[in-house]
Protein backbone atom coordinates (compact mmCIF):
# COMPACT_ATOMS: atom_id res chain seq x y z
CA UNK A 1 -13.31 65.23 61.06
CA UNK A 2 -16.70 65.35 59.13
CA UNK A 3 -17.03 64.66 55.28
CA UNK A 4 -17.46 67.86 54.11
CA UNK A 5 -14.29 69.18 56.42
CA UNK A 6 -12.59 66.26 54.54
CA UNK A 7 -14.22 67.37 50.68
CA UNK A 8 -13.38 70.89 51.31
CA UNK A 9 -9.28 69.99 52.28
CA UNK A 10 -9.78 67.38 49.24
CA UNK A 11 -10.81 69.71 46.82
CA UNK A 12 -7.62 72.19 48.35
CA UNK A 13 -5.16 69.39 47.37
CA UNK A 14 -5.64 69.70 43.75
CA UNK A 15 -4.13 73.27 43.67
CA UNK A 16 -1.32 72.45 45.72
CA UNK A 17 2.56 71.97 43.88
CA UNK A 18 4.63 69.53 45.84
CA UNK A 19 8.52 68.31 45.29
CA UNK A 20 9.22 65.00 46.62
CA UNK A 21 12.53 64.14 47.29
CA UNK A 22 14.34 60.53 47.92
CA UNK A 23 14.74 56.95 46.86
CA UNK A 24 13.52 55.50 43.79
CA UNK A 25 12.81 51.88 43.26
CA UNK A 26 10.54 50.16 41.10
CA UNK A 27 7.98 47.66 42.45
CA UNK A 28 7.53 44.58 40.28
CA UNK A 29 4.83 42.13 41.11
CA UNK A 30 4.74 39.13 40.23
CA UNK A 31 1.29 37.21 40.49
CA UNK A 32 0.40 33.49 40.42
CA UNK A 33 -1.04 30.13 41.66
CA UNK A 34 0.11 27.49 43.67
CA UNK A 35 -1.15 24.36 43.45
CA UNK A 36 1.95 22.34 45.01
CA UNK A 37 5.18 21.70 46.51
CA UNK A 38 8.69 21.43 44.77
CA UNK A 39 10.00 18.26 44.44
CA UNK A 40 13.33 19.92 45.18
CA UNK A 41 13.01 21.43 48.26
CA UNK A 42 10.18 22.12 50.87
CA UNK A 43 8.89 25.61 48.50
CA UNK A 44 6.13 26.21 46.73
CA UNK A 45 5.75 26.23 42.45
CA UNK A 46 4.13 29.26 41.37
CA UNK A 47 2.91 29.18 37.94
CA UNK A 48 2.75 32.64 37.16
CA UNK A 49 0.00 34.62 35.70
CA UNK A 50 0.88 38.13 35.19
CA UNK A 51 3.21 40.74 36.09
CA UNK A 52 2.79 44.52 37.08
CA UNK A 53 4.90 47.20 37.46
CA UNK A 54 4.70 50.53 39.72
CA UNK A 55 6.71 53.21 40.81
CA UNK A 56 8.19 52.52 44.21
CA UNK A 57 10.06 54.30 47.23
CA UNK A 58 9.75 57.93 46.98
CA UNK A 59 8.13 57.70 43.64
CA UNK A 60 4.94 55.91 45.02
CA UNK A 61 4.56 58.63 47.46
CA UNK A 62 4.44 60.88 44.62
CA UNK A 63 1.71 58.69 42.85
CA UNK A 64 -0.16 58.82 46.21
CA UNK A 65 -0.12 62.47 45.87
CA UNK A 66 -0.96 62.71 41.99
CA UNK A 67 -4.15 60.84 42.86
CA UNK A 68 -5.33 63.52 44.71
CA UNK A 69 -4.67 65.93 41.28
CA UNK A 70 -1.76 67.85 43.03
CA UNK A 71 0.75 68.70 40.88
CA UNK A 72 3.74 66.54 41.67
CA UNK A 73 7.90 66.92 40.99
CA UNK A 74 10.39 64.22 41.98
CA UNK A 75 14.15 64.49 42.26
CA UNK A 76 16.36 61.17 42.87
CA UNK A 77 18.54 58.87 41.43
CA UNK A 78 18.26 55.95 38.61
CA UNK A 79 20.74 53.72 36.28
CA UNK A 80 20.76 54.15 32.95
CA UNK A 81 18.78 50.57 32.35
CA UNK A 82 15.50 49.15 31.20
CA UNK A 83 14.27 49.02 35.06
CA UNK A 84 14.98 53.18 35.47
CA UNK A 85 13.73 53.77 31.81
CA UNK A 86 10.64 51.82 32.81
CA UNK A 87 10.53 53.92 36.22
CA UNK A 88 10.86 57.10 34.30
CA UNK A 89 8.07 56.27 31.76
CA UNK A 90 5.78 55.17 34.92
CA UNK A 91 6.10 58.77 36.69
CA UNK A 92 5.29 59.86 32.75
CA UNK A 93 2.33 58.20 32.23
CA UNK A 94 1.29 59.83 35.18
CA UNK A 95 1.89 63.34 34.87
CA UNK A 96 4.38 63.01 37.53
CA UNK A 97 7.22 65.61 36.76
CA UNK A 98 10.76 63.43 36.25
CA UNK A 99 12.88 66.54 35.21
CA UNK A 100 14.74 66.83 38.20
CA UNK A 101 16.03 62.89 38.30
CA UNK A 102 19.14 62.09 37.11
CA UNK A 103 20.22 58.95 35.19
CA UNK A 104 23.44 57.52 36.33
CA UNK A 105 25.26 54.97 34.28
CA UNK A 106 27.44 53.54 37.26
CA UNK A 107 24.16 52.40 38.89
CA UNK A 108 21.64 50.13 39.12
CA UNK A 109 17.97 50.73 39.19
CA UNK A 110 16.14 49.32 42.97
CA UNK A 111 14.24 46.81 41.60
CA UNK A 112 12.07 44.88 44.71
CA UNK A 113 9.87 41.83 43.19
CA UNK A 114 7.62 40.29 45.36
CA UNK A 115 6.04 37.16 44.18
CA UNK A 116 1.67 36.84 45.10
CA UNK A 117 -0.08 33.63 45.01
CA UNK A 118 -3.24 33.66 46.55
CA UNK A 119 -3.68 36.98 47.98
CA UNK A 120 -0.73 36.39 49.56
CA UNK A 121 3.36 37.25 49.41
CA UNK A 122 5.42 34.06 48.80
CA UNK A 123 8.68 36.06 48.35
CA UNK A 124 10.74 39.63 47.67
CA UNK A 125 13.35 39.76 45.68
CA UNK A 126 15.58 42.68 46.52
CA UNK A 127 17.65 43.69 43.47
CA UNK A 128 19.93 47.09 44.86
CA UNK A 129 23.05 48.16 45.03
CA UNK A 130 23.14 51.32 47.62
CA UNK A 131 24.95 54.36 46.49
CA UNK A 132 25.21 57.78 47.63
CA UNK A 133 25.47 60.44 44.80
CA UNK A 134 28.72 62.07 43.78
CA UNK A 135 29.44 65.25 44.74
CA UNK A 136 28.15 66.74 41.08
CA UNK A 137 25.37 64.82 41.44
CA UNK A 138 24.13 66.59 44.38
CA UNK A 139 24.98 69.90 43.25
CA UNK A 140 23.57 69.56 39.73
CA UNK A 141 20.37 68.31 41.44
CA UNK A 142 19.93 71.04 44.36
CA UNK A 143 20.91 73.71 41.37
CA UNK A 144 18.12 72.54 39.46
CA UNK A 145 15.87 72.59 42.44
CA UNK A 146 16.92 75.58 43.81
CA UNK A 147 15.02 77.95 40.90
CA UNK A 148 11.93 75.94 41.51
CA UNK A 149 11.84 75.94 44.71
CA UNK A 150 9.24 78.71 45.04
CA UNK A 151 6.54 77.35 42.85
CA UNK A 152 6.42 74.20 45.48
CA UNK A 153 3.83 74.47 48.49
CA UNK A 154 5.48 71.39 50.53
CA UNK A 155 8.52 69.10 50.22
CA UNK A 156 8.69 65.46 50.81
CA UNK A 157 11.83 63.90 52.10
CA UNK A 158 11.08 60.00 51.60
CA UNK A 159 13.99 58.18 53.26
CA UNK A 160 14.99 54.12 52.81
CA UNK A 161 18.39 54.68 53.41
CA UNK A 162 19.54 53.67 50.20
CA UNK A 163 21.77 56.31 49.82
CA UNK A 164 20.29 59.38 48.09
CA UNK A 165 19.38 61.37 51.12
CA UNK A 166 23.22 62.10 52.35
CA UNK A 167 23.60 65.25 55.11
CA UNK A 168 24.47 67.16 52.11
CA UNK A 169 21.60 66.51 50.21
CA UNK A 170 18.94 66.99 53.09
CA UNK A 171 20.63 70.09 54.27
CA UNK A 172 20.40 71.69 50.89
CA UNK A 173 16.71 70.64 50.52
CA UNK A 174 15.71 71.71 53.52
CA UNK A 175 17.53 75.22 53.09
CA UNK A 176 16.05 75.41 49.98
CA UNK A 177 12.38 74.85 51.28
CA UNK A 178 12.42 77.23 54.35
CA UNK A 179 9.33 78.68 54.57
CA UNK A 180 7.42 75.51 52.70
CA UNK A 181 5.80 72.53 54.82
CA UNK A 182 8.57 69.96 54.69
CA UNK A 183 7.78 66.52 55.99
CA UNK A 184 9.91 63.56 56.11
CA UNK A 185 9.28 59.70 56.29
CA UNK A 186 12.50 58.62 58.16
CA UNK A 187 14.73 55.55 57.87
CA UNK A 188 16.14 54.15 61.34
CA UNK A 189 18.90 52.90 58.79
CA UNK A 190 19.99 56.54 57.89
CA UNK A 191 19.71 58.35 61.34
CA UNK A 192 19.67 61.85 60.11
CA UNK A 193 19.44 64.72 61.90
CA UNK A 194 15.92 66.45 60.89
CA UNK A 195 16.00 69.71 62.30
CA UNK A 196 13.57 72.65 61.53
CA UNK A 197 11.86 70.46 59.16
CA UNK A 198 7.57 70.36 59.86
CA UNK A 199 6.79 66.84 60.86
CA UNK A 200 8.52 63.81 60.71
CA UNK A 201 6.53 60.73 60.21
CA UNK A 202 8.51 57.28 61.90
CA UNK A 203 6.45 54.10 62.07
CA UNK A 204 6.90 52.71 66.04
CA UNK A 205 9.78 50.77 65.33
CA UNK A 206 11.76 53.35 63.63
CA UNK A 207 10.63 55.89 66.14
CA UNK A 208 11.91 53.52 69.45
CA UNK A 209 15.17 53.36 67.46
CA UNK A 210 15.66 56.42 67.12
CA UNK A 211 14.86 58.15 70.45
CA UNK A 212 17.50 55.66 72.44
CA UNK A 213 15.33 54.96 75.42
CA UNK A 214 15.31 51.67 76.98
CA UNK A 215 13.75 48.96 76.16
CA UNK A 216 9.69 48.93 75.95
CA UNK A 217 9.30 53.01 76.75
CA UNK A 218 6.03 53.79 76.01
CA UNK A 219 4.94 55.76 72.75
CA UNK A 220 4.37 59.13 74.95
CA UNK A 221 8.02 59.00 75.89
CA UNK A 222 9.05 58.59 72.11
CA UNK A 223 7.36 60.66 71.01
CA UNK A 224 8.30 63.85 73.74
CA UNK A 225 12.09 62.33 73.10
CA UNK A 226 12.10 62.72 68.83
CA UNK A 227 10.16 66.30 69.08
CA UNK A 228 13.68 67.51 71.49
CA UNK A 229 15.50 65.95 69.52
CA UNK A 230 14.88 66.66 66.10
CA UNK A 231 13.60 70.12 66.85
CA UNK A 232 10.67 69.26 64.31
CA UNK A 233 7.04 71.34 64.70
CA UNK A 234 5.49 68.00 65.08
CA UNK A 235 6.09 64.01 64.95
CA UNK A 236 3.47 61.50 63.78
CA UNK A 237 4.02 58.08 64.86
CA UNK A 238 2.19 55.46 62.94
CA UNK A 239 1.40 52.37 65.12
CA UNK A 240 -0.06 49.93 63.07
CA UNK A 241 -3.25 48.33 64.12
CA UNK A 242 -3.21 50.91 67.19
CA UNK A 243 -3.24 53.47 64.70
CA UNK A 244 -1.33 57.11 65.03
CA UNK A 245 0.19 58.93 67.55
CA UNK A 246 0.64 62.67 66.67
CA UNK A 247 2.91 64.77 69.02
CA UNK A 248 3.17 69.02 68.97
CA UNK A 249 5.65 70.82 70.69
CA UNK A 250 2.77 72.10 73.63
CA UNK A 251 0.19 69.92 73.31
CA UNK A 252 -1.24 66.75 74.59
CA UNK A 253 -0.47 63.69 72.21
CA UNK A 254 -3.39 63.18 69.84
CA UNK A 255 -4.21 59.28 68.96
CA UNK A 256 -6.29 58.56 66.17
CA UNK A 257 -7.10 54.73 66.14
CA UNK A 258 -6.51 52.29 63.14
CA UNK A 259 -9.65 52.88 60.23
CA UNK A 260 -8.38 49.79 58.42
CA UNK A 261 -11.30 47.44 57.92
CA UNK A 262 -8.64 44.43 56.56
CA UNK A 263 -5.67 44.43 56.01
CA UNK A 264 -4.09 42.39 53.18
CA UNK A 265 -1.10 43.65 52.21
CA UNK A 266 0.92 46.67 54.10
CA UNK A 267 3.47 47.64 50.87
CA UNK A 268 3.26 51.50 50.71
CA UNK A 269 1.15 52.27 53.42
CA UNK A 270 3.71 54.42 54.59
CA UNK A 271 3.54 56.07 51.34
CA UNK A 272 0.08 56.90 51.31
CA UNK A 273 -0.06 58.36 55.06
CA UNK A 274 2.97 60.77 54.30
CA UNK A 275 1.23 62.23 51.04
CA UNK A 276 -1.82 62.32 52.40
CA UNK A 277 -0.59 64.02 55.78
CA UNK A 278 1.92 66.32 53.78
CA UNK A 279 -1.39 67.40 51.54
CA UNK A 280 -2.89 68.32 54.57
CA UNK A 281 -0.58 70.54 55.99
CA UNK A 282 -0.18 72.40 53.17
CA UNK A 283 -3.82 72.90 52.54
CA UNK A 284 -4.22 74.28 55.64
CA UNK A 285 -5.38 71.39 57.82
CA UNK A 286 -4.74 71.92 61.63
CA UNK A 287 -2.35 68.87 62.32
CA UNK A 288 -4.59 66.73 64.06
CA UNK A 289 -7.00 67.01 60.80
CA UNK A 290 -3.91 65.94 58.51
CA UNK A 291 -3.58 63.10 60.58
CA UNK A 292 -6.67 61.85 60.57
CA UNK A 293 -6.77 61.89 56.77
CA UNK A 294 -3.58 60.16 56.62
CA UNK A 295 -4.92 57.16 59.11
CA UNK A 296 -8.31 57.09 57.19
CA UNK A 297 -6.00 56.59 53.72
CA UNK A 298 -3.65 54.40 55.14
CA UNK A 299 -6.66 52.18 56.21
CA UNK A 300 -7.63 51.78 53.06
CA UNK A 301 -4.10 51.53 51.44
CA UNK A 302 -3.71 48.43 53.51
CA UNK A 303 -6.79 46.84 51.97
CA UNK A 304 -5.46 46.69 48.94
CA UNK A 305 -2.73 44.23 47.22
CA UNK A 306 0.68 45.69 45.86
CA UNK A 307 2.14 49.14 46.29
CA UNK A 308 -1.51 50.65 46.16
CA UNK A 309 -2.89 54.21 45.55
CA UNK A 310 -6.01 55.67 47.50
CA UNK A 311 -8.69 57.78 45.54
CA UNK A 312 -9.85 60.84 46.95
CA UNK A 313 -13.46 59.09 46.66
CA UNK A 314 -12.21 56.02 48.74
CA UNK A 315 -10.87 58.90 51.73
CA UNK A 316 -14.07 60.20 51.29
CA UNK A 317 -16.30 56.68 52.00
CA UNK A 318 -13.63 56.08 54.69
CA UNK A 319 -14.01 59.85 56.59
CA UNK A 320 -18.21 59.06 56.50
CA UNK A 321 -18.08 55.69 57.44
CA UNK A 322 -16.18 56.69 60.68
């Protein structure tokens, strides 16, 4: 992968239309100093100076995206309280398309806070109660899908297992999108079967979990194992500081090694190399391209603090440096 390989797939992302499909959160962070101990128990006192709010889960993939001027739709699940209002008016303000989410009074917005004090994470606060949708809920949303389905070049199925993605709900997505590049980020928590989807993107841990070999198998053997089983055209196994693993049904495993210069905080980095590898597909990148890009971003993703974005001109500086 050269730079101008990497400008010319860059400059293809901006005309591509992708739906992104899963569960919403929203990322607070809260950021501080810490200049001592508590004198009621062995923690530190963080005297906060600021707070910052992002869309998180499947809605930071689609911000990852939206940086790279594609045009972005999102379909998911919020309450009807200040945390999914906020949520909603974060996708706004950045031309993210919110039409296809539906407010739910009977639950509560994700909410994950994690508290920062000298470039580094003290604590996260988990605020969720996990609920799958109703019935309606998952036939309203694939109805209003199903019309739009052919404007959309790819699909993104991001997965925490926090209910949203039920068999019903990925099995009408996916029919929907035949034909489109569908890619999915996988939770080992909601063990799914992805079948005649494009590429499913595990991290290592998720990806020994889910193949059911013993203990220690190396990556070559998970990967071979998840391509049988999920009957996917390819699976990309991120690794890390050993980078990515990319497996094709026919072809020798590819590794790509880690681009990360330092790494300071890891929130969303599996965000950023599902977007970014999704975005290649669909503009036409041969796989092993797509996941280059994807490691380059995620290497800079990783140098960042908080649930971070990458610019296409920071994947640029990234492709030359290598």
């Amino acid at each position: 992968m050269n730079a101008l390989r990497a400008q010319d797939l860059l400059q293809r992302f901006a005309q591509l239309n992708v739906l992104v499909a899963g569960d919403l959160m929203l990322d607070e962070f809260v950021w501080g100093n810490v200049s001592r101990i508590s004198p009621e128990a062995p923690v530190p006192v963080v005297e906060v100076t600021g707070e910052s709010f992002y869309a998180g889960g499947a809605a930071n993939v689609a911000r990852n995206l939206r940086e790279f001027g594609a045009r972005v739709s999102v379909t998911g699940l919020t309450g009807a309280d200040p945390a999914g209002r906020r949520l909603l008016s974060l996708l706004e303000d950045s031309g993210i398309d919110s039409s296809s989410i539906l407010e739910d009074p009977a639950r509560r917005t994700i909410i994950k806070t994690r508290v920062i004090a000298r470039h580094q994470q003290v604590v996260r606060i988990d605020r969720e109660s996990p609920m799958a949708p109703a019935t309606a809920q998952t036939h309203e949303l694939l109805a209003r899908i199903a019309p739009r389905m052919a404007a959309y070049d790819a699909v993104i199925l991001s997965d925490y297992a926090k209910g949203f993605l039920t068999p019903a709900m990925a099995e009408g997505l996916c029919a929907a999108a035949q034909g489109k590049v569908v890619t999915v980020d996988p939770s080992p928590f909601n063990p799914l079967p992805w079948r005649q989807v494009t590429a499913v993107k595990p991290n290592l841990k998720e990806a020994a979990a889910a193949a059911q070999l013993a203990p220690g198998a190396a990556v070559e053997d998970i990967g071979a194992a998840l391509l049988r089983q999920w009957g996917a055209s390819m699976v990309l196994v991120t690794m890390g500081e050993q980078g990515m693993m990319l497996f094709e049904g026919g072809a020798s495993p590819y590794h790509t090694p880690t681009r990360a210069r330092e790494v300071f905080d890891v929130s969303g980095a599996g965000d950023t190399a599902i977007a970014i590898f999704t975005l290649g597909l669909a503009a036409g990148a041969a796989a092993r391209e797509a996941a280059e890009l994807a490691n380059h971003a995620s290497g800079v993703a990783v140098g960042k603090l908080g649930t971070a974005t990458v610019t296409p001109g920071e994947l640029l500086e990234s492709v030359a440096r290598a």
